[in-house]
N, C-alpha and C. Protein backbone atom coordinates (compact mmCIF):
# COMPACT_ATOMS: atom_id res chain seq x y z
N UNK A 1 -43.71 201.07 191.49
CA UNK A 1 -42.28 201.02 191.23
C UNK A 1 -42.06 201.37 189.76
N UNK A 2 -41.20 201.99 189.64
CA UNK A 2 -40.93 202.59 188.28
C UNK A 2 -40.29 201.49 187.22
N UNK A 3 -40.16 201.74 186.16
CA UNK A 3 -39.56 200.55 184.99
C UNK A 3 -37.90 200.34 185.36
N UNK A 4 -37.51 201.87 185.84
CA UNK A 4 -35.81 201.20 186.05
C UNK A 4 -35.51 200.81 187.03
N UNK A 5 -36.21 200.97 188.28
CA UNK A 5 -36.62 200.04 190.07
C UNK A 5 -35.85 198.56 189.39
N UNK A 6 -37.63 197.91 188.63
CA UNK A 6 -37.75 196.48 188.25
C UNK A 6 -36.86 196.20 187.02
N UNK A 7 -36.01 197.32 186.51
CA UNK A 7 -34.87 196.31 185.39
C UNK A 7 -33.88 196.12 186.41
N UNK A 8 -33.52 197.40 187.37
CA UNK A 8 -32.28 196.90 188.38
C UNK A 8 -32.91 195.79 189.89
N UNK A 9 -33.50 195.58 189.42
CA UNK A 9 -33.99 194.60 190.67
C UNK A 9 -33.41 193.33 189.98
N UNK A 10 -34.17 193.11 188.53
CA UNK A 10 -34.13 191.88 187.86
C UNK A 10 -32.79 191.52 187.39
N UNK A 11 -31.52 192.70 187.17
CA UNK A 11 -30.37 192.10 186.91
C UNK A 11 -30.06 191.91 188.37
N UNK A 12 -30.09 192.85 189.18
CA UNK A 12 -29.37 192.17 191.16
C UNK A 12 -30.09 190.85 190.90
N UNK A 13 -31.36 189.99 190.30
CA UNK A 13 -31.24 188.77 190.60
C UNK A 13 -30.40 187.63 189.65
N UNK A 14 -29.93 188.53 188.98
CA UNK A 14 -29.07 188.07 187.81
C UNK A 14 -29.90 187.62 186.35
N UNK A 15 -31.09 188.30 186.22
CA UNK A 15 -31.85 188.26 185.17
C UNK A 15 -31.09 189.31 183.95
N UNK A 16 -31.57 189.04 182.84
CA UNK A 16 -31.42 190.25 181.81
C UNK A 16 -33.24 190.55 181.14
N UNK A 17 -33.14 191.85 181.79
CA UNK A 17 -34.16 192.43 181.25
C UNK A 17 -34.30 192.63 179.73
N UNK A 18 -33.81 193.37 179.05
CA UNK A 18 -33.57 193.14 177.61
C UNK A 18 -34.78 194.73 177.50
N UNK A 19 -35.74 194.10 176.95
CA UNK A 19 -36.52 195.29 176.24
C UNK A 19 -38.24 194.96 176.73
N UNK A 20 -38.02 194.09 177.73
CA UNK A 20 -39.11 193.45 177.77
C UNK A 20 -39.84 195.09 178.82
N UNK A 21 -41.06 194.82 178.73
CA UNK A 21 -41.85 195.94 179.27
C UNK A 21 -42.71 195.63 180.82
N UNK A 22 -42.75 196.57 181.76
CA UNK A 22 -42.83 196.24 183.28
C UNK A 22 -43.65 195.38 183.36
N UNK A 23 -44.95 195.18 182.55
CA UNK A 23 -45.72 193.80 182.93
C UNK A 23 -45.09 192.62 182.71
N UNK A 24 -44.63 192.28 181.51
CA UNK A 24 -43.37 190.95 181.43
C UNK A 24 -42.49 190.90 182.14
N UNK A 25 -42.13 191.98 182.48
CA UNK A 25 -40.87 191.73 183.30
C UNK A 25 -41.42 191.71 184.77
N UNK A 26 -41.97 192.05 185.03
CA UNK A 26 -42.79 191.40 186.83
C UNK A 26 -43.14 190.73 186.81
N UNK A 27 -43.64 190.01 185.06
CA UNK A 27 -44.25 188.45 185.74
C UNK A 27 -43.47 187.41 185.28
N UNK A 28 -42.07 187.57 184.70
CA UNK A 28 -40.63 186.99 184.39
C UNK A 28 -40.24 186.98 185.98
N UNK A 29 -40.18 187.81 186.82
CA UNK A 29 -39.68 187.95 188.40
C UNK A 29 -40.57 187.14 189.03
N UNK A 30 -41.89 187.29 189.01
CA UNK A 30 -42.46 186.58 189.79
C UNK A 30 -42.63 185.02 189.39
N UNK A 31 -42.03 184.36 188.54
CA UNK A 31 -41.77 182.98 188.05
C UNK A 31 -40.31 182.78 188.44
N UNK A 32 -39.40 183.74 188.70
CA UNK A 32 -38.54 183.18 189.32
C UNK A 32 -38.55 183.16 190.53
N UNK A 33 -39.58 184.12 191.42
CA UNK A 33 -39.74 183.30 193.08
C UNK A 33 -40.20 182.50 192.95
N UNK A 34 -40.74 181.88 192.22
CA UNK A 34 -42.34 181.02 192.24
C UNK A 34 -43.04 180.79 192.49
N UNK A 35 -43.42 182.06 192.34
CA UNK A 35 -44.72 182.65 192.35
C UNK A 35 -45.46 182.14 191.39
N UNK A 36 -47.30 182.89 190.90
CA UNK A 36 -47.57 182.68 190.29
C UNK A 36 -47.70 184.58 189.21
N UNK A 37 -47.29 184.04 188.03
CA UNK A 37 -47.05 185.14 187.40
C UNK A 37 -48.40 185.95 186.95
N UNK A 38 -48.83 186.62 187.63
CA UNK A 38 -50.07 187.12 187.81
C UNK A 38 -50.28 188.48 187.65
N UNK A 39 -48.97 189.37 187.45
CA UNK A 39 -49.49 190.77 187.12
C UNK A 39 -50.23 191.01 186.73
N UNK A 40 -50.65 192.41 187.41
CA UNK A 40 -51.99 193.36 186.37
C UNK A 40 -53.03 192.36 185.63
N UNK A 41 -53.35 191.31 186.72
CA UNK A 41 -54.42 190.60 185.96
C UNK A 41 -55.71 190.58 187.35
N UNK A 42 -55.33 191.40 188.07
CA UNK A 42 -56.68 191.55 188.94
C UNK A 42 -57.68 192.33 188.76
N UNK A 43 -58.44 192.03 187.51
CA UNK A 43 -59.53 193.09 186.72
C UNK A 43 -60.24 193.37 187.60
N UNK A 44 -60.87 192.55 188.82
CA UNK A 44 -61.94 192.63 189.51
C UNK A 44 -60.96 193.42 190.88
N UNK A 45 -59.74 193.47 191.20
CA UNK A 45 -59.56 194.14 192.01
C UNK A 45 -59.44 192.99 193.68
N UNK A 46 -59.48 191.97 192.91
CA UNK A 46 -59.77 190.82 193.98
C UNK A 46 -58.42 190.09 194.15
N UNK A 47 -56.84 189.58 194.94
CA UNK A 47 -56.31 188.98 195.12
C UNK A 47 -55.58 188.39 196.50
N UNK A 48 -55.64 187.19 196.10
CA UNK A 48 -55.37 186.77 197.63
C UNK A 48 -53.87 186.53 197.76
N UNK A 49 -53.21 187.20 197.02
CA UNK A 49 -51.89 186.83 196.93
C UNK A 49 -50.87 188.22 198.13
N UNK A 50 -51.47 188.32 199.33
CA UNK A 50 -51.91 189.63 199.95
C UNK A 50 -50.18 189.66 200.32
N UNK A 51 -48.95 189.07 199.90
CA UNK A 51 -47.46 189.85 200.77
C UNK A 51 -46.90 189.71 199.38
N UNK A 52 -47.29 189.62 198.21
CA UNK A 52 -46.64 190.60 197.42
C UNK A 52 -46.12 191.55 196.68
N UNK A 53 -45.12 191.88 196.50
CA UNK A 53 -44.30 192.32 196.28
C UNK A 53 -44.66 193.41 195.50
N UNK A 54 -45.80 193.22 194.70
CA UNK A 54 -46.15 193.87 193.54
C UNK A 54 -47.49 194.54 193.42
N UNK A 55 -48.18 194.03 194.60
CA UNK A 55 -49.59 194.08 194.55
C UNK A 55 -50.28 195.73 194.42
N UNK A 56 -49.53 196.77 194.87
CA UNK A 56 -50.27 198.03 194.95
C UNK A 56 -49.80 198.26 193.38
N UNK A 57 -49.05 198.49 192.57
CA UNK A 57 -48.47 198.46 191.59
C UNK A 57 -49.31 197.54 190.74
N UNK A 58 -49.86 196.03 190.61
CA UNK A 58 -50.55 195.27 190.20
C UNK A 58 -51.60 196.35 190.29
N UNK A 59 -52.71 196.12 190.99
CA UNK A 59 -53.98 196.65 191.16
C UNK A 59 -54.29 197.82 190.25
N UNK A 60 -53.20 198.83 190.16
CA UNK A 60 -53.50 200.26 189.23
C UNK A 60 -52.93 199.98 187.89
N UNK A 61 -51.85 198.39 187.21
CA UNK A 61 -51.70 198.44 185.98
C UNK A 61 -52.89 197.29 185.40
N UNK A 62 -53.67 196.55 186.37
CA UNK A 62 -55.02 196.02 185.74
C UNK A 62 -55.93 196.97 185.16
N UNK A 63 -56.35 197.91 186.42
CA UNK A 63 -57.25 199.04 186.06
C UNK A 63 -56.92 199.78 184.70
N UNK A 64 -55.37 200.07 184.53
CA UNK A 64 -54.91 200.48 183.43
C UNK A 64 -55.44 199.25 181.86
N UNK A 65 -54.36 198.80 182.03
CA UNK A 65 -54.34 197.57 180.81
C UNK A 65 -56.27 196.91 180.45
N UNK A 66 -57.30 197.25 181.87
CA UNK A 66 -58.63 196.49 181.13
C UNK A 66 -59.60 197.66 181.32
N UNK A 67 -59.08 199.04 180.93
CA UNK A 67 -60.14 199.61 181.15
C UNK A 67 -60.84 199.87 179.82
């Protein structure tokens, strides 16, 4: 999902995105489902968090952010 997807997602939930950047701001969203705010932190490629929202998107900005 692209950066302006998740700023207009986050104001429809009545968030203000501000300047914050797609990893903060997905894991600002995912603390307001309550969830656990876990982006792009599956280095190993391993999560059991398997119906969300974010996960194909997660998986390729870990690979990114710990390579």
């Amino acid at each position: 999902m692209r950066i302006e997807e998740v700023r207009s997602l986050a104001r429809h939930r009545g968030l203000k995105p501000g300047k914050l950047n797609k990893v903060d701001l997905i894991r600002l969203l995912q603390r307001e489902e309550g969830n656990f705010d876990c982006f792009a932190t599956a280095v190993d490629g391993v999560c059991d968090q398997a119906g969300c929202l974010w996960r194909e998107d997660c998986f390729a900005a870990a690979r990114r952010l710990h390579s």
